[in-house]
Protein backbone atom coordinates (compact mmCIF):
# COMPACT_ATOMS: atom_id res chain seq x y z
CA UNK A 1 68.60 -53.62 -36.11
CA UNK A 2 66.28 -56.31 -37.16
CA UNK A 3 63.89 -53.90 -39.05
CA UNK A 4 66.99 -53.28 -41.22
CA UNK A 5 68.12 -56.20 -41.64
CA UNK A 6 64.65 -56.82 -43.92
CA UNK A 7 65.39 -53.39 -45.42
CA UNK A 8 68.88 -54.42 -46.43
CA UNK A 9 67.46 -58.13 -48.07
CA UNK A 10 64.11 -56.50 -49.67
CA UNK A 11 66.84 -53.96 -51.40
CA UNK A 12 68.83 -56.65 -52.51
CA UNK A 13 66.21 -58.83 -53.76
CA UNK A 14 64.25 -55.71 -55.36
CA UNK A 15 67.55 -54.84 -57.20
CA UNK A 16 68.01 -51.48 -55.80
CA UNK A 17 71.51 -52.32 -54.68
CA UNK A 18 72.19 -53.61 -58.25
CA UNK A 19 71.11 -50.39 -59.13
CA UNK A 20 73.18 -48.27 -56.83
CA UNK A 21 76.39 -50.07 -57.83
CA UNK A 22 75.50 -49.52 -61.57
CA UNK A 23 75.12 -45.97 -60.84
CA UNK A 24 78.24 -45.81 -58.40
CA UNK A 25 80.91 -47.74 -60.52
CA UNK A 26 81.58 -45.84 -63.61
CA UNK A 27 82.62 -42.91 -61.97
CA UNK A 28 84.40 -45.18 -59.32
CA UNK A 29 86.03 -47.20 -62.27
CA UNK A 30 89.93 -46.50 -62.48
CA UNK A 31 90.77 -44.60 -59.19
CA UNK A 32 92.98 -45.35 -56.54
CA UNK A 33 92.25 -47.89 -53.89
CA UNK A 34 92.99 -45.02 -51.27
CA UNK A 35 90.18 -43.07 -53.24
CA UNK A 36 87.81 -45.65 -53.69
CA UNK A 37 87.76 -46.29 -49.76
CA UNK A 38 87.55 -42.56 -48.84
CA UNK A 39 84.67 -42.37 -51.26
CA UNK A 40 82.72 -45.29 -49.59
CA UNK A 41 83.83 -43.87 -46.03
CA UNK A 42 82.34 -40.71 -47.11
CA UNK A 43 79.18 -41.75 -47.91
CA UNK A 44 78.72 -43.79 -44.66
CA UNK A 45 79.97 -41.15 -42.87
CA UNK A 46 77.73 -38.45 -44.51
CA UNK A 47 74.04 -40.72 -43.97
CA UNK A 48 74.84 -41.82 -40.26
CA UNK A 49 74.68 -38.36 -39.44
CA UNK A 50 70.72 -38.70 -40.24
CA UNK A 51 70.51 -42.45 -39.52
CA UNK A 52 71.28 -44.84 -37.13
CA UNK A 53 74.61 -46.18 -37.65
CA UNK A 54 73.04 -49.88 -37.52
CA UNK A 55 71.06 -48.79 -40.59
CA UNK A 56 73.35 -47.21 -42.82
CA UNK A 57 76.22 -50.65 -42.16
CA UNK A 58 73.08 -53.25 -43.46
CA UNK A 59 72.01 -50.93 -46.06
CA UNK A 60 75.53 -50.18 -47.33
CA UNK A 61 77.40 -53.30 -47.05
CA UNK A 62 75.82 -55.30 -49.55
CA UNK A 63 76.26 -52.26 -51.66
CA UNK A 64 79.74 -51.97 -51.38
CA UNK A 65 79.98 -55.62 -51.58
CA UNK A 66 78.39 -55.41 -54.85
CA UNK A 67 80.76 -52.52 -55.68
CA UNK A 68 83.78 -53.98 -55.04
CA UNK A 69 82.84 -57.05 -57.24
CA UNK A 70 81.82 -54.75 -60.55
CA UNK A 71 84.96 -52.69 -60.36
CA UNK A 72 87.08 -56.10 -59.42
CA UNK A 73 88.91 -55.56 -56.11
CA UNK A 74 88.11 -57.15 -52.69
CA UNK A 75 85.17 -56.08 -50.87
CA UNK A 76 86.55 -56.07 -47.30
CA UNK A 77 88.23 -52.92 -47.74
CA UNK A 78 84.84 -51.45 -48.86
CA UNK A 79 82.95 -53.74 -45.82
CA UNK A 80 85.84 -51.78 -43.21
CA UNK A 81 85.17 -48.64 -44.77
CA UNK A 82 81.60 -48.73 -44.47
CA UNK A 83 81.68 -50.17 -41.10
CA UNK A 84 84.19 -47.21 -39.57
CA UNK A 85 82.00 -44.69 -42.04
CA UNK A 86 78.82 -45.86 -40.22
CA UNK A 87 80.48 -45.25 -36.35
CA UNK A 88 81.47 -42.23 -37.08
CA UNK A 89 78.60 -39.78 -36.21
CA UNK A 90 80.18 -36.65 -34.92
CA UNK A 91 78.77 -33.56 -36.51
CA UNK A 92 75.13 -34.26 -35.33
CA UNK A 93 73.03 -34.35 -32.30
CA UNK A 94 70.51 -36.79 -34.05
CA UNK A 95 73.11 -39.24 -35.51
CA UNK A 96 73.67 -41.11 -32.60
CA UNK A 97 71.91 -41.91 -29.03
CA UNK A 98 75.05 -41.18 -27.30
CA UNK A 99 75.09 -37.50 -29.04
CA UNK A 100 71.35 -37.48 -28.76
CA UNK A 101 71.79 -37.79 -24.76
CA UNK A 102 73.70 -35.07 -23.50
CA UNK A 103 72.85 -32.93 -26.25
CA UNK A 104 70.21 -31.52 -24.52
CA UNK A 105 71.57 -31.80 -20.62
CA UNK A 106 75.06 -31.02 -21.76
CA UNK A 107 73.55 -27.50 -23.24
CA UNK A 108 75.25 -28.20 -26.55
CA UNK A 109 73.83 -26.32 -29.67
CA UNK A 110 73.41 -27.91 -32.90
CA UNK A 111 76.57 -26.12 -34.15
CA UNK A 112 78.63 -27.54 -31.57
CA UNK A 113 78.62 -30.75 -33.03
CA UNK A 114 79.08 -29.16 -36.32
CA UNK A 115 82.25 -27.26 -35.36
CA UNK A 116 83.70 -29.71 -33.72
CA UNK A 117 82.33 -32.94 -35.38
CA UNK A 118 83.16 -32.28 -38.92
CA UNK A 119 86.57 -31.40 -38.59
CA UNK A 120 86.84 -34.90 -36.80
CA UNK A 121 84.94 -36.71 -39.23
CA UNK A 122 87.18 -35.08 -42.15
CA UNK A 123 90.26 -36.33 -39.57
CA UNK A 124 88.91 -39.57 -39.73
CA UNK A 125 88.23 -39.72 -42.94
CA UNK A 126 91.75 -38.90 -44.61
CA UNK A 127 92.66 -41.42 -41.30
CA UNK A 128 90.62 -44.65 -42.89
CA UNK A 129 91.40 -43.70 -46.32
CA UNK A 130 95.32 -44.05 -45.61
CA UNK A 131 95.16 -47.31 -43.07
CA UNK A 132 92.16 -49.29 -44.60
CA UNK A 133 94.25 -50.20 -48.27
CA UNK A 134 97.41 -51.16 -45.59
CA UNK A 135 95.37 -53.81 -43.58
CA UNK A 136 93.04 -54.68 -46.18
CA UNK A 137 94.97 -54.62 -49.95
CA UNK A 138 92.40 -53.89 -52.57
């Protein structure tokens, strides 16, 4: 967690994130708040299935922080979405230590988690995109 807390500050001070939200916010600009927090959910969602979840929330926050301030709405629905996004590693083996252990002593297959982790990350999903925007107004 420490390690990535450097990695998150060295991409903010190299400009990377500035970079990412230049990228990110045109094609962000003009949809709906329920969009716009599905889209950053996604994302988390999608890279903690290959990295830790710790990772992916200090990379992406200052990201969607940075976001949230280009296209002009508040960040903390973007901060929520990234933070659920981040915990939910379901569709891998690797994405989380709790997944990692009884993957093997549990005799789970790699498709396991597949067929029954993405359907309840897409759950999820559609879930945070619908609840974030009523407990956090963008």
């Amino acid at each position: 967690m420490f390690g990535m807390l450097a990695v998150g500050a060295g991409l903010e001070q190299s400009g990377a994130v500035e970079m990412m939200v230049n990228g990110l916010a045109p094609s962000l600009a003009g949809v709906s708040g329920m969009l716009l927090v599905l889209c950053v959910y996604l994302i988390a969602s999608v890279l903690t299935e290959i990295v830790s979840n710790n990772a992916i929330a200090v990379i992406l926050t200052p990201i969607a922080i940075g976001l949230a301030q280009t296209l002009g709405v508040d960040p903390r629905p973007l901060i929520v979405a990234v933070m659920f996004g981040a915990s939910a590693s379901f569709a891998t083996p690797i994405g989380y230590q709790t997944n990692t252990l009884v993957y093997g002593p549990g005799g789970y297959r790699f498709t396991d988690f597949l067929r029954i982790g993405l359907p309840l990350n897409l759950i999820a999903a559609a879930t945070m995109a619908v609840t974030i925007p009523l407990f956090f107004p963008l």
